[in-house]
Protein backbone atom coordinates (compact mmCIF):
# COMPACT_ATOMS: atom_id res chain seq x y z
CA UNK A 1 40.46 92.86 13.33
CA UNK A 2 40.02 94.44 9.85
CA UNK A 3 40.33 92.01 6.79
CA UNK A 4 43.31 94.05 5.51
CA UNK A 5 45.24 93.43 9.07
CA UNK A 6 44.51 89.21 8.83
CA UNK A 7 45.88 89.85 5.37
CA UNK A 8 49.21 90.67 6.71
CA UNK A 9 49.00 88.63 9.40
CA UNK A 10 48.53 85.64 7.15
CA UNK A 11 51.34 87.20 4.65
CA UNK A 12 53.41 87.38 8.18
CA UNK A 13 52.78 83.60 9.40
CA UNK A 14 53.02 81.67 6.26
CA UNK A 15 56.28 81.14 5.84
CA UNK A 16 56.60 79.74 9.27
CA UNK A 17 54.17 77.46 8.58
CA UNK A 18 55.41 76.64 5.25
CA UNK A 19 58.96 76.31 6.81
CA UNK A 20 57.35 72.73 8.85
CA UNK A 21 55.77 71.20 5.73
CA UNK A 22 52.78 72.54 6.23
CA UNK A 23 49.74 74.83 4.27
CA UNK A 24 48.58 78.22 5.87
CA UNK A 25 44.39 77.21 5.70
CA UNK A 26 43.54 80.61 7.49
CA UNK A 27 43.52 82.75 10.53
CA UNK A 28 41.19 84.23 13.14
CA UNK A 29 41.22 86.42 15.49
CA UNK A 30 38.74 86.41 17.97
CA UNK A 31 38.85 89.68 20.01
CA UNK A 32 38.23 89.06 23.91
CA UNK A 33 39.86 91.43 26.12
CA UNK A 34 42.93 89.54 27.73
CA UNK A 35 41.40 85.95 26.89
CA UNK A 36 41.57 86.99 22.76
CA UNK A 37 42.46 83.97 21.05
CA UNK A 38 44.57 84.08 17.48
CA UNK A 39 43.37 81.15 15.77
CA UNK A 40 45.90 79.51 12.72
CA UNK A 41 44.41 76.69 10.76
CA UNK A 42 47.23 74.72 9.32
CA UNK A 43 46.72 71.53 6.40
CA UNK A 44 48.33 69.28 4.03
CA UNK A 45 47.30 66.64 2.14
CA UNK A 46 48.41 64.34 4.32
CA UNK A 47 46.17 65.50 7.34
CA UNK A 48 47.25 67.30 10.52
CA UNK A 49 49.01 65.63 13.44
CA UNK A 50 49.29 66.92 17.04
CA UNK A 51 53.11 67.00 16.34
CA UNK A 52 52.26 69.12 13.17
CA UNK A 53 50.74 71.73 15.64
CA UNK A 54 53.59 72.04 17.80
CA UNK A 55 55.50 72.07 15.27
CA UNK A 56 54.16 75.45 13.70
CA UNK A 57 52.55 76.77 16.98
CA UNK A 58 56.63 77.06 18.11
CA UNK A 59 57.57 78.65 14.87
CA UNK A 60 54.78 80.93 14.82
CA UNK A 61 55.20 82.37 18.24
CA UNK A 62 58.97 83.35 17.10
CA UNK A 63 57.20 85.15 14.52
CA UNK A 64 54.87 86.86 16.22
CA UNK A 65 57.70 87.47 19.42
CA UNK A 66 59.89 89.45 17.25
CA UNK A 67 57.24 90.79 15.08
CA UNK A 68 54.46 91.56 17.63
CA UNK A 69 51.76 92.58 14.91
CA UNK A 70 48.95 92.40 17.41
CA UNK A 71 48.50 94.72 20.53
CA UNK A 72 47.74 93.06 24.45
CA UNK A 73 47.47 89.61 25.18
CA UNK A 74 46.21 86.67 23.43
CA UNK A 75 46.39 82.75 23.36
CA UNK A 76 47.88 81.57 20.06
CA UNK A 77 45.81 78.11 18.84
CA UNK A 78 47.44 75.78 16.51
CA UNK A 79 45.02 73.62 14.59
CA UNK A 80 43.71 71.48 11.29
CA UNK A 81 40.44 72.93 9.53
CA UNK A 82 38.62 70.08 10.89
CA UNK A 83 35.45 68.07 9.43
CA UNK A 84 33.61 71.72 9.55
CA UNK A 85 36.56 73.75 7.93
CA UNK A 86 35.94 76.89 7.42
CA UNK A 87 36.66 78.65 4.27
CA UNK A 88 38.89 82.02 4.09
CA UNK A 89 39.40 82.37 0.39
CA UNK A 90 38.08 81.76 -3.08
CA UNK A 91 40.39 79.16 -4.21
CA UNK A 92 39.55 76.98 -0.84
CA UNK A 93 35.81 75.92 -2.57
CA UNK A 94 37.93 74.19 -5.40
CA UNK A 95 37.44 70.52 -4.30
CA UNK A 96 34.60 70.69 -2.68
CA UNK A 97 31.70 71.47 -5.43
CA UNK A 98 28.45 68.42 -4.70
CA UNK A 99 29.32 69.19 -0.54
CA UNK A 100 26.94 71.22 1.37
CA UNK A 101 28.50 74.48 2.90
CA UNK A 102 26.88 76.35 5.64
CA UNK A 103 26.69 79.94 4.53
CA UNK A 104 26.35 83.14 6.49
CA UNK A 105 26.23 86.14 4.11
CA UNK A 106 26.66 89.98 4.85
CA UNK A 107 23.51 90.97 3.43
CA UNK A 108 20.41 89.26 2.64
CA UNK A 109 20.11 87.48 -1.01
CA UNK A 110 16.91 86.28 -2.32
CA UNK A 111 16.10 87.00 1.64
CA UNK A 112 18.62 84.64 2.05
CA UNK A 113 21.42 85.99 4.54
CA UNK A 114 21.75 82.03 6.13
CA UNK A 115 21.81 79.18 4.49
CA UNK A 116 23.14 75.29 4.02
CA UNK A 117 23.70 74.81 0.34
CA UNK A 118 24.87 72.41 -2.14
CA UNK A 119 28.07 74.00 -3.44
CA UNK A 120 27.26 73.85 -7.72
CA UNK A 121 30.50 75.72 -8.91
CA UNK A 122 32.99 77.98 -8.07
CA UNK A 123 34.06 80.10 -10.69
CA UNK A 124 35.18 83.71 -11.83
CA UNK A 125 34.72 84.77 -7.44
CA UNK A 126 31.01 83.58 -8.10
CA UNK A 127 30.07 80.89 -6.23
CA UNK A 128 26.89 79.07 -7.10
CA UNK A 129 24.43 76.95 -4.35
CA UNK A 130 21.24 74.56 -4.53
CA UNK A 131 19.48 75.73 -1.65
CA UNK A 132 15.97 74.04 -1.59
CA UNK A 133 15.35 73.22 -5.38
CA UNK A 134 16.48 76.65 -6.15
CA UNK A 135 19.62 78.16 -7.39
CA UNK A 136 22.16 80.51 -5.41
CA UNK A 137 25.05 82.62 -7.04
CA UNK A 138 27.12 85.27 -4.82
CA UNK A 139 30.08 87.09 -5.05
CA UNK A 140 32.85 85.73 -2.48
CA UNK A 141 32.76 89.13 -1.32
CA UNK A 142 29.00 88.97 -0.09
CA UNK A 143 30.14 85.48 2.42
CA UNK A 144 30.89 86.55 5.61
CA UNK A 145 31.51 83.03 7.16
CA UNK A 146 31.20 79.86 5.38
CA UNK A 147 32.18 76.41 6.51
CA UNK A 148 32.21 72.90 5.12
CA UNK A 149 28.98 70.61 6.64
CA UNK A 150 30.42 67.39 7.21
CA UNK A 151 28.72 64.26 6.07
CA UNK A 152 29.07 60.80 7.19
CA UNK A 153 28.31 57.68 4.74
């Protein structure tokens, strides 16, 4: 599914999940013949409860029921980002600059295209990494998949 189309998805499904206390974190959609799963990472700063997932998993199937944005069949998931979350937009990396992110870029950078990194700063869609003693901007454009690498004091 095209960025533009998760887009509207997400512009689609927010609401819902706004309208049971809750923050749209991002969506997925994971294309697998008749077992394709749409993914909807819900959050708040209170955590994620199982109740919160029922919750928005039975307002966003009246959603998608009467709006029926995606062709064939697919399993709607309802979850939190989880320890790994992964990130779906710029403004997600504010908060989280000194954690290590595990990076998976479009193209090569520095020869780079994988990476775990330090997250520096996140600023003007640049976001800078210390990856090995040695210093990583890209555009938030270039990330293809990026998630947060939990750590465990």
């Amino acid at each position: 599914m095209s960025s533009k189309r998760i887009e509207t998805l997400c512009a689609m499904l927010e609401p819902a999940v706004n309208a049971v206390g809750m923050e749209l974190w991002g969506v997925e959609y994971i294309s697998q013949g008749r077992h394709s799963i749409l993914r909807v990472f819900i959050d708040s700063e209170n955590g994620v409860s199982i109740e919160n997932c029922e919750a928005a998993s039975h307002q966003l199937s009246g959603v998608l029921d009467v709006e029926d944005p995606i062709n064939g069949e697919y399993n709607l998931e309802v979850s939190s980002p989880g320890l790994d979350r992964p990130f779906f937009k710029f403004s997600q990396y504010a908060g989280f600059e000194g954690e290590l992110i595990k990076v998976r870029l479009q193209l090569a950078v520095d020869g780079m295209r994988n990476f775990t990194g330090r997250l520096v700063a996140a600023e003007n869609d640049q976001l800078t990494f210390e990856v090995d003693s040695k210093t990583l901007t890209v555009s938030i454009n270039q990330i293809d998949k990026a998630n947060l690498v939990p750590t465990f004091d």
